[in-house]
C-alpha atoms as a PDB file:
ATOM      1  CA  UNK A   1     102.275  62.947 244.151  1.00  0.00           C
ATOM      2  CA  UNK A   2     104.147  60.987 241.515  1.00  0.00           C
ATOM      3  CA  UNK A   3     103.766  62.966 239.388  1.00  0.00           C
ATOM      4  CA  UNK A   4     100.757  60.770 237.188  1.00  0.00           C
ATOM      5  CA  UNK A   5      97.908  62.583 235.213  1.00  0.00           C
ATOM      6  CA  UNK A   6      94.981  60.250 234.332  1.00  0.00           C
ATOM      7  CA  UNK A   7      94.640  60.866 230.134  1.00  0.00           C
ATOM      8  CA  UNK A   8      90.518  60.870 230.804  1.00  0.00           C
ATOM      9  CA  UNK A   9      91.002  64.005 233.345  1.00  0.00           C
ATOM     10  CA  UNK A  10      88.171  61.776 235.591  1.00  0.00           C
ATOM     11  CA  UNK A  11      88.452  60.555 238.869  1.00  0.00           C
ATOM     12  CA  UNK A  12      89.823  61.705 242.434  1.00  0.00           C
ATOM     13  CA  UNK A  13      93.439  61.986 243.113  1.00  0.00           C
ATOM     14  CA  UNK A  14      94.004  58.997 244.855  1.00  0.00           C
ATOM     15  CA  UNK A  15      96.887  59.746 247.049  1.00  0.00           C
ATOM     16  CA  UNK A  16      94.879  60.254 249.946  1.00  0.00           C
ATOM     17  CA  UNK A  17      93.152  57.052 249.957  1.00  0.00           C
ATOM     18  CA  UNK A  18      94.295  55.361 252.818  1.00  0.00           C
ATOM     19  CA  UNK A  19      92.874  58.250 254.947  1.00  0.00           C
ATOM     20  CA  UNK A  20      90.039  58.821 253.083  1.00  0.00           C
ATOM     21  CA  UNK A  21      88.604  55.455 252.280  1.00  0.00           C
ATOM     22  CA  UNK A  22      88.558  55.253 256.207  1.00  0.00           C
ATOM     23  CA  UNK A  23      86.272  57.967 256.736  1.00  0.00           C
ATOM     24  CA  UNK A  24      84.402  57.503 254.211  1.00  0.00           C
ATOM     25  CA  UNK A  25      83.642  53.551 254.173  1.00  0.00           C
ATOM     26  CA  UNK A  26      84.868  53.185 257.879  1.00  0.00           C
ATOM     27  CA  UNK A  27      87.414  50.391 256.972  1.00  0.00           C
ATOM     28  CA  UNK A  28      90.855  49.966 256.555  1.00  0.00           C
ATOM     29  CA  UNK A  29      92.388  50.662 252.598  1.00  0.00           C
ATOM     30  CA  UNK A  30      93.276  46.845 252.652  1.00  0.00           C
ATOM     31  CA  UNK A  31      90.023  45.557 253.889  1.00  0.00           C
ATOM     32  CA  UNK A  32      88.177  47.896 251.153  1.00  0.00           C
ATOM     33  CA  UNK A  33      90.300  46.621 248.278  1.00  0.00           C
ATOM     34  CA  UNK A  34      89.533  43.091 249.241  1.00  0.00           C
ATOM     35  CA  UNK A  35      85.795  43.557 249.739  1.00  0.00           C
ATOM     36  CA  UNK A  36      84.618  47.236 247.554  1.00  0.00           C
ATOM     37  CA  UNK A  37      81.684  48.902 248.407  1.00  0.00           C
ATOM     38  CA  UNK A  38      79.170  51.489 245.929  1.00  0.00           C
ATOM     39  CA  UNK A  39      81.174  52.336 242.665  1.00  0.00           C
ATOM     40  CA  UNK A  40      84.409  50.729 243.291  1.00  0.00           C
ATOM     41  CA  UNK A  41      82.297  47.146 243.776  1.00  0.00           C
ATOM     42  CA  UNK A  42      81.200  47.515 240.003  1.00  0.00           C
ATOM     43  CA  UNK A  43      83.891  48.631 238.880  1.00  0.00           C
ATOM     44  CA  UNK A  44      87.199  46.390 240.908  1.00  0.00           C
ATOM     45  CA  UNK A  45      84.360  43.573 240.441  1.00  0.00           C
ATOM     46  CA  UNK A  46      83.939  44.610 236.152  1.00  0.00           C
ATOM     47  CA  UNK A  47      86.635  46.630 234.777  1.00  0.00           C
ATOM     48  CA  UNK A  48      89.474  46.616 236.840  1.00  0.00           C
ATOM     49  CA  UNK A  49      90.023  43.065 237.522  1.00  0.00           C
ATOM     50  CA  UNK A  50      92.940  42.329 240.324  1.00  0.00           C
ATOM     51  CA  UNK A  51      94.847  39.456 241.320  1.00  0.00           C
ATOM     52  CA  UNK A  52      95.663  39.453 244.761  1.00  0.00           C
ATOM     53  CA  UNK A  53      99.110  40.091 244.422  1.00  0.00           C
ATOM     54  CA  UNK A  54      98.067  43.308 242.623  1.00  0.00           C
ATOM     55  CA  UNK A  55      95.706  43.862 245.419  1.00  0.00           C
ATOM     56  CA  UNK A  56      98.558  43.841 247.905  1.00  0.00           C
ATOM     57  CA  UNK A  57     100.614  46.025 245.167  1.00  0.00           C
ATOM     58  CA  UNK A  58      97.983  48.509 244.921  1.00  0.00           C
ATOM     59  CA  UNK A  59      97.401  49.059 248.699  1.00  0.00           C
ATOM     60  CA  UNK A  60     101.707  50.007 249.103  1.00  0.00           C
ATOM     61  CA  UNK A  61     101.370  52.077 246.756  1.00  0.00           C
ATOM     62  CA  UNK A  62      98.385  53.975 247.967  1.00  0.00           C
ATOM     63  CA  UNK A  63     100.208  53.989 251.167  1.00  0.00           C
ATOM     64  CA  UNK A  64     103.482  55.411 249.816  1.00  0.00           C
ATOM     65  CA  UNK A  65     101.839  57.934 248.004  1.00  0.00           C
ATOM     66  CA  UNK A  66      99.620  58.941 251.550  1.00  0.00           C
ATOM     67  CA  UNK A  67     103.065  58.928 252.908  1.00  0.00           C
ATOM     68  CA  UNK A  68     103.878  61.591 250.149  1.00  0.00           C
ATOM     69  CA  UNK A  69     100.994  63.494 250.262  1.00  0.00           C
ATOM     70  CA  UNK A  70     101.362  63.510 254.314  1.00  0.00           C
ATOM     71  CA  UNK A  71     105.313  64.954 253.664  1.00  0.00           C
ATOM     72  CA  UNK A  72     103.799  67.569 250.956  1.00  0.00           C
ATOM     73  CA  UNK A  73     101.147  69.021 253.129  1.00  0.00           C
ATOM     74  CA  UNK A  74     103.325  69.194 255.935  1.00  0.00           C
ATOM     75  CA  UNK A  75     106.303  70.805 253.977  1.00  0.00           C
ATOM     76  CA  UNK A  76     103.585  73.799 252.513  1.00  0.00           C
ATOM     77  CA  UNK A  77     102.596  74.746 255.503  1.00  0.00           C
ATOM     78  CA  UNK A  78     106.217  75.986 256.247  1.00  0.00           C
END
């Protein structure tokens, strides 16, 4: 949604995390950043190393780009 293309190709587009971290880990987006589970424990815990001001950076904008995505999906269905 802002218009960001990984150079790898690899990974999910992230900009419906907030809603799908929930169903899939049954916890909030905040909650999961602080404390990972699976994949993202290894790797938030090994290669992506966050403060936790970039923790609480990362979760606004996940939640400003759910906030886009929301507004897109909305808007093509018109």
């Amino acid at each position: 949604v802002f218009g960001i293309e990984s150079a790898a190709k690899i990974g999910p587009d992230l900009s419906n995390a907030l809603e799908d971290v929930q169903s899939r880990f049954g916890k909030t987006l905040e909650n999961f950043i602080k404390e990972p589970t699976g994949t993202m424990s290894i790797v938030l815990g090994s290669q992506i190393m966050l403060t936790d001001s970039e923790k609480v950076q990362v979760v606004e904008l996940l939640t400003k780009a759910y906030e886009k995505y929301r507004k897109q999906q909305l808007t093509s269905k018109h």
